[in-house]
PDB file of N, CA and C in Angstrom:
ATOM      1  N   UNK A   1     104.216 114.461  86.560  1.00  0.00           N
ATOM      2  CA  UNK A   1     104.296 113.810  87.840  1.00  0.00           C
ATOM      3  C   UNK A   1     105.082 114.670  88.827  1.00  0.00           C
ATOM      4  N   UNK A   2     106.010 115.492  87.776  1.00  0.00           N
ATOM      5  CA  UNK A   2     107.133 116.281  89.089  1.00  0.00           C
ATOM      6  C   UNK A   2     105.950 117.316  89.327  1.00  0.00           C
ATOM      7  N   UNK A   3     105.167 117.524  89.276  1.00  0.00           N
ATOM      8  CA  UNK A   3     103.972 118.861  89.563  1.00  0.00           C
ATOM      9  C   UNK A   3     103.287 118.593  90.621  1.00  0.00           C
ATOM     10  N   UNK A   4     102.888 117.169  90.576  1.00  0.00           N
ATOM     11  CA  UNK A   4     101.671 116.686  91.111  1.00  0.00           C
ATOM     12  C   UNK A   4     102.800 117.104  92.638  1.00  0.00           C
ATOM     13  N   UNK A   5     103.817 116.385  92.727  1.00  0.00           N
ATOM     14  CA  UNK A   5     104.738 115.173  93.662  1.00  0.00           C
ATOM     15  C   UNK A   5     105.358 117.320  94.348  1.00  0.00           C
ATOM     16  N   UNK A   6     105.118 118.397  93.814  1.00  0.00           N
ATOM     17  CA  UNK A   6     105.657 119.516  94.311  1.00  0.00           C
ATOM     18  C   UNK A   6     104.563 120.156  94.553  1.00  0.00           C
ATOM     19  N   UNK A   7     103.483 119.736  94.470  1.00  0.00           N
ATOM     20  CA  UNK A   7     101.787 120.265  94.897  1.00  0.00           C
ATOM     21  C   UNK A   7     101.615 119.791  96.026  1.00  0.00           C
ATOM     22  N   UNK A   8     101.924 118.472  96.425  1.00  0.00           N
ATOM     23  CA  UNK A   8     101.607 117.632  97.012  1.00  0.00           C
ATOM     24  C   UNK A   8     102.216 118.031  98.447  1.00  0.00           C
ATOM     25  N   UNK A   9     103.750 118.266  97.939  1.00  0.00           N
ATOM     26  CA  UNK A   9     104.631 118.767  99.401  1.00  0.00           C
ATOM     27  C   UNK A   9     104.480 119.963 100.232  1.00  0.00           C
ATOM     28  N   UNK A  10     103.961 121.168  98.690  1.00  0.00           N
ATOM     29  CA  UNK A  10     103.767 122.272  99.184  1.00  0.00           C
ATOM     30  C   UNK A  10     101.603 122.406  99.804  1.00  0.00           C
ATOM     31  N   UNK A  11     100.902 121.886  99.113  1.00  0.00           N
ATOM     32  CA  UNK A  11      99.734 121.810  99.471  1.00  0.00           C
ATOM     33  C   UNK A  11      99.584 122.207 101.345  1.00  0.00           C
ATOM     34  N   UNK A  12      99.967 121.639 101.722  1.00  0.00           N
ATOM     35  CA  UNK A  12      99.392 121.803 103.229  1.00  0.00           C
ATOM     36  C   UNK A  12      99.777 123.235 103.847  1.00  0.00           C
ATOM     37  N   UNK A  13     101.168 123.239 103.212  1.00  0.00           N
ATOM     38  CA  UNK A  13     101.579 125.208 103.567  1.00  0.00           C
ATOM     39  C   UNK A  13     100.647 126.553 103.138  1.00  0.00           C
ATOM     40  N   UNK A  14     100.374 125.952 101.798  1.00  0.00           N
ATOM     41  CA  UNK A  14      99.137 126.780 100.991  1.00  0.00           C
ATOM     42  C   UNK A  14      97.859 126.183 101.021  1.00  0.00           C
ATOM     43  N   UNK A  15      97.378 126.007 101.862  1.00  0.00           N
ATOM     44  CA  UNK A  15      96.192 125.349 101.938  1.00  0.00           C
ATOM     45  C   UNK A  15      95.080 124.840 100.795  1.00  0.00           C
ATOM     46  N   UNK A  16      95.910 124.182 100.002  1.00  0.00           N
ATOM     47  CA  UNK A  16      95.875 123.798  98.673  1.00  0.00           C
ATOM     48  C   UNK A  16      94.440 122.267  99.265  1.00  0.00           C
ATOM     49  N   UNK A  17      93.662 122.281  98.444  1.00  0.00           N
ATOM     50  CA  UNK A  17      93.230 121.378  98.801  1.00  0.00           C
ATOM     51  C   UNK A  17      93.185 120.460  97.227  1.00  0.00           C
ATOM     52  N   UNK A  18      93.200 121.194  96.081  1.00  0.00           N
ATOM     53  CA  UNK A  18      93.357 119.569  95.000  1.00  0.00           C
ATOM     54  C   UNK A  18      94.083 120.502  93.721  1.00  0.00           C
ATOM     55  N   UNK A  19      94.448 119.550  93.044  1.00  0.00           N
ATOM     56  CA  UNK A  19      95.198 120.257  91.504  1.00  0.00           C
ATOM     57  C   UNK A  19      94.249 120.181  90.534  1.00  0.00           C
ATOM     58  N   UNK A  20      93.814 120.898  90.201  1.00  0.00           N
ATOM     59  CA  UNK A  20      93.058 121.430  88.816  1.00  0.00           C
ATOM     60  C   UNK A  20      93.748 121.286  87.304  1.00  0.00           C
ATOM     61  N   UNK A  21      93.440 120.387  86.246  1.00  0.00           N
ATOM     62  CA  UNK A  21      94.323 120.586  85.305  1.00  0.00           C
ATOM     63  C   UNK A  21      93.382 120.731  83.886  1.00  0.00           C
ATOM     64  N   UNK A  22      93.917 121.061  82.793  1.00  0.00           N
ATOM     65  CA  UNK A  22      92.996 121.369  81.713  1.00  0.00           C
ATOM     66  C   UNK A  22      93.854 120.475  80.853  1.00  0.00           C
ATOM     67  N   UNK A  23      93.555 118.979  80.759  1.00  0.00           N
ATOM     68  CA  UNK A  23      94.100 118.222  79.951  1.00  0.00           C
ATOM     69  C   UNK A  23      94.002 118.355  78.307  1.00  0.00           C
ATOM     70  N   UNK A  24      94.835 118.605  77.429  1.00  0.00           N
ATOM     71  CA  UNK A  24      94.814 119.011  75.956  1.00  0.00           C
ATOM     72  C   UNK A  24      95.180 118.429  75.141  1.00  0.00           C
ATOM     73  N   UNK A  25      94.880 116.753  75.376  1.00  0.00           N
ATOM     74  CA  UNK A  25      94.304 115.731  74.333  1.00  0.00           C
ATOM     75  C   UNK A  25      93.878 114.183  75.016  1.00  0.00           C
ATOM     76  N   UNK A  26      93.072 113.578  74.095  1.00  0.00           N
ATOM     77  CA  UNK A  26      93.034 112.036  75.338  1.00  0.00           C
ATOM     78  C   UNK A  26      94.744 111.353  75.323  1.00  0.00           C
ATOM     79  N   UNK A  27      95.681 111.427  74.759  1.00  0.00           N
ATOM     80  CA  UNK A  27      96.381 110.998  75.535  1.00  0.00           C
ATOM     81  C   UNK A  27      96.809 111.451  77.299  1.00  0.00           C
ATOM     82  N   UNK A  28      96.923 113.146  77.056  1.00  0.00           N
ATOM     83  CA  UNK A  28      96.385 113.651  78.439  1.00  0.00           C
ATOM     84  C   UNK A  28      95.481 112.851  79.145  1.00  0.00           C
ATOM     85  N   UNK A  29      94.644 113.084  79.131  1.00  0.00           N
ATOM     86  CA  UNK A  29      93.401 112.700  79.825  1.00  0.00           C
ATOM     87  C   UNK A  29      93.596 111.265  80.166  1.00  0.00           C
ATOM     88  N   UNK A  30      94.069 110.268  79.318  1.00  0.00           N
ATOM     89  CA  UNK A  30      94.515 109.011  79.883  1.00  0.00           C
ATOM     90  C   UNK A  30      95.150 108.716  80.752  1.00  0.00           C
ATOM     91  N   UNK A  31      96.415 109.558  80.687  1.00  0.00           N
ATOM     92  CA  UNK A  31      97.508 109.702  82.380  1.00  0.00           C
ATOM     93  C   UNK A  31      96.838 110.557  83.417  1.00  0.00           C
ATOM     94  N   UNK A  32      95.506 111.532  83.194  1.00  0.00           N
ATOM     95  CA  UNK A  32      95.638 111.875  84.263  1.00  0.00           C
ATOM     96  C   UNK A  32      94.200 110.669  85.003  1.00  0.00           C
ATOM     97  N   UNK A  33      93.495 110.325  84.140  1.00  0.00           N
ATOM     98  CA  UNK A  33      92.709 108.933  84.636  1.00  0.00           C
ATOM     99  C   UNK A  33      93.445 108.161  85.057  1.00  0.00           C
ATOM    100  N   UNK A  34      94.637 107.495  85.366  1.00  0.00           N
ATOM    101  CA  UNK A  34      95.866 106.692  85.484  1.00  0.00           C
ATOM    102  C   UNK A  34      95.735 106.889  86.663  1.00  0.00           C
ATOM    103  N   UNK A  35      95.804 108.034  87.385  1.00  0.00           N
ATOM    104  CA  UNK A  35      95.963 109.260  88.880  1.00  0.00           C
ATOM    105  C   UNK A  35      95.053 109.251  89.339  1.00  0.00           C
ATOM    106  N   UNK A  36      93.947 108.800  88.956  1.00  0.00           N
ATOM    107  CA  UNK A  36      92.624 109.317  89.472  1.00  0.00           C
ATOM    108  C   UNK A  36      91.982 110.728  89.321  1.00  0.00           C
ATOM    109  N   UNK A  37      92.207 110.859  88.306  1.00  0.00           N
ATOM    110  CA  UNK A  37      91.761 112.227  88.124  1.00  0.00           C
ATOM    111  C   UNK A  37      90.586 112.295  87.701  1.00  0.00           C
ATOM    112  N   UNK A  38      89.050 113.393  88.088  1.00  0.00           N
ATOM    113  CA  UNK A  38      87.827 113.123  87.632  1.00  0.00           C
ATOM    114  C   UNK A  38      87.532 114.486  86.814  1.00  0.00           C
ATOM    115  N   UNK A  39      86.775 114.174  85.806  1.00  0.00           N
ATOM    116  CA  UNK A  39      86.624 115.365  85.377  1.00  0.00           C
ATOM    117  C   UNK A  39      85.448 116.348  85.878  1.00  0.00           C
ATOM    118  N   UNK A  40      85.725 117.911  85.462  1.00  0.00           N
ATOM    119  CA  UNK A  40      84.321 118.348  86.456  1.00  0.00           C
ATOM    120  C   UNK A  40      83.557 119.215  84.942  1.00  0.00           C
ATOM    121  N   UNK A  41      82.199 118.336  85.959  1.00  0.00           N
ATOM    122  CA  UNK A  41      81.648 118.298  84.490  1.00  0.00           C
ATOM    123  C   UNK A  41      81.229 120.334  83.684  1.00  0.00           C
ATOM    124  N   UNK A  42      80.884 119.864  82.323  1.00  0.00           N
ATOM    125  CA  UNK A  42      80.598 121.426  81.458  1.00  0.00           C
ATOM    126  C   UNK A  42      81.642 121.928  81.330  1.00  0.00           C
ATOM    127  N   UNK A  43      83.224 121.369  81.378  1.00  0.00           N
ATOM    128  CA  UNK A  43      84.387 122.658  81.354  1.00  0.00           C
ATOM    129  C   UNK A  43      85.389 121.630  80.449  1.00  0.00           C
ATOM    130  N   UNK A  44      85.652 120.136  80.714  1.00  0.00           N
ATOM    131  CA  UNK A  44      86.557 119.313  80.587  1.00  0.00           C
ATOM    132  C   UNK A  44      87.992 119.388  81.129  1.00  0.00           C
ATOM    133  N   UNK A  45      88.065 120.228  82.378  1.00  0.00           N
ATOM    134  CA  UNK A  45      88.703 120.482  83.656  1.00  0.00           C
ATOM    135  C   UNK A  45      88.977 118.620  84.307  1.00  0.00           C
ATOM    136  N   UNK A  46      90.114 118.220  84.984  1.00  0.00           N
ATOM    137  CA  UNK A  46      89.761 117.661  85.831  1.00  0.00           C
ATOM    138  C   UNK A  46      90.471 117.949  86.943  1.00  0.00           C
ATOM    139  N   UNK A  47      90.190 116.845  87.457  1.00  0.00           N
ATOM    140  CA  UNK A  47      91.075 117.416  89.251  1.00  0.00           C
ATOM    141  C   UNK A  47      91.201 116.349  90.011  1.00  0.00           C
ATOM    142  N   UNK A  48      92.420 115.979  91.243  1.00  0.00           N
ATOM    143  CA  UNK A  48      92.418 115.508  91.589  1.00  0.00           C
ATOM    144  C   UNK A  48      93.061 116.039  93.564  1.00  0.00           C
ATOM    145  N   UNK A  49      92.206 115.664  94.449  1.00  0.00           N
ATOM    146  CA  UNK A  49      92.251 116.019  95.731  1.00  0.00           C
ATOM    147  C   UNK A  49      93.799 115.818  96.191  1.00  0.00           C
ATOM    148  N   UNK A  50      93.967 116.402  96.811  1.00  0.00           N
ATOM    149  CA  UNK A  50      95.653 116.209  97.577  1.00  0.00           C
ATOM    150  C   UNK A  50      95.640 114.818  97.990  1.00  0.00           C
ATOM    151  N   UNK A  51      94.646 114.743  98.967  1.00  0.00           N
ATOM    152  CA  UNK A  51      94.351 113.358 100.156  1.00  0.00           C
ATOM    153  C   UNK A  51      94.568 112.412  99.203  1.00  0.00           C
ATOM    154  N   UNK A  52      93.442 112.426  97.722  1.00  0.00           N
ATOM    155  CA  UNK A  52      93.399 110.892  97.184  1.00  0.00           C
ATOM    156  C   UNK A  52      95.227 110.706  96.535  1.00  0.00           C
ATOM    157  N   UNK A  53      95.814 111.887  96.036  1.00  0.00           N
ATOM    158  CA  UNK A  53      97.597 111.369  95.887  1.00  0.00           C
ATOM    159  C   UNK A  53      98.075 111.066  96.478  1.00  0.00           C
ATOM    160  N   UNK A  54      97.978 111.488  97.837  1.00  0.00           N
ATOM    161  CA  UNK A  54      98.258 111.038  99.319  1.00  0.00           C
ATOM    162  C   UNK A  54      98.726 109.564  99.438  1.00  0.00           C
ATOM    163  N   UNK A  55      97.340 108.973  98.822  1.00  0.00           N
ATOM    164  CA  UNK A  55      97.283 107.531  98.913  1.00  0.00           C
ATOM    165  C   UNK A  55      97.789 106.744  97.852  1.00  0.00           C
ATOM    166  N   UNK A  56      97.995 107.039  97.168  1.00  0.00           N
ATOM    167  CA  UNK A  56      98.428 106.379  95.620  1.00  0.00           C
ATOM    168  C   UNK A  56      99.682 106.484  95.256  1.00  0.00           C
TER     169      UNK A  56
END
């Protein structure tokens, strides 16, 4: 969460537009579904946009 919450602050300086993460088990993958995180498909990558943390 301290990643997301220091992506989040710095994002707009670095024109960061979402966090990319390579979750490495379903408990992973459960917290980052928690966040809204989607996965992109063929890699088991997911990601989640700056804007949608924005809101949450």
């Amino acid at each position: 969460m301290d990643a997301l919450e220091r992506s989040l602050n710095i994002g707009d300086q670095l024109g960061m537009l979402a966090v990319v993460v390579d979750p490495i088990d379903e408990k992973a993958v459960s917290f980052y579904r928690k966040y809204e995180f989607i996965f992109i498909p063929g890699n088991g990558k997911m990601f989640l946009t700056l804007e949608t943390f924005r809101k949450s």
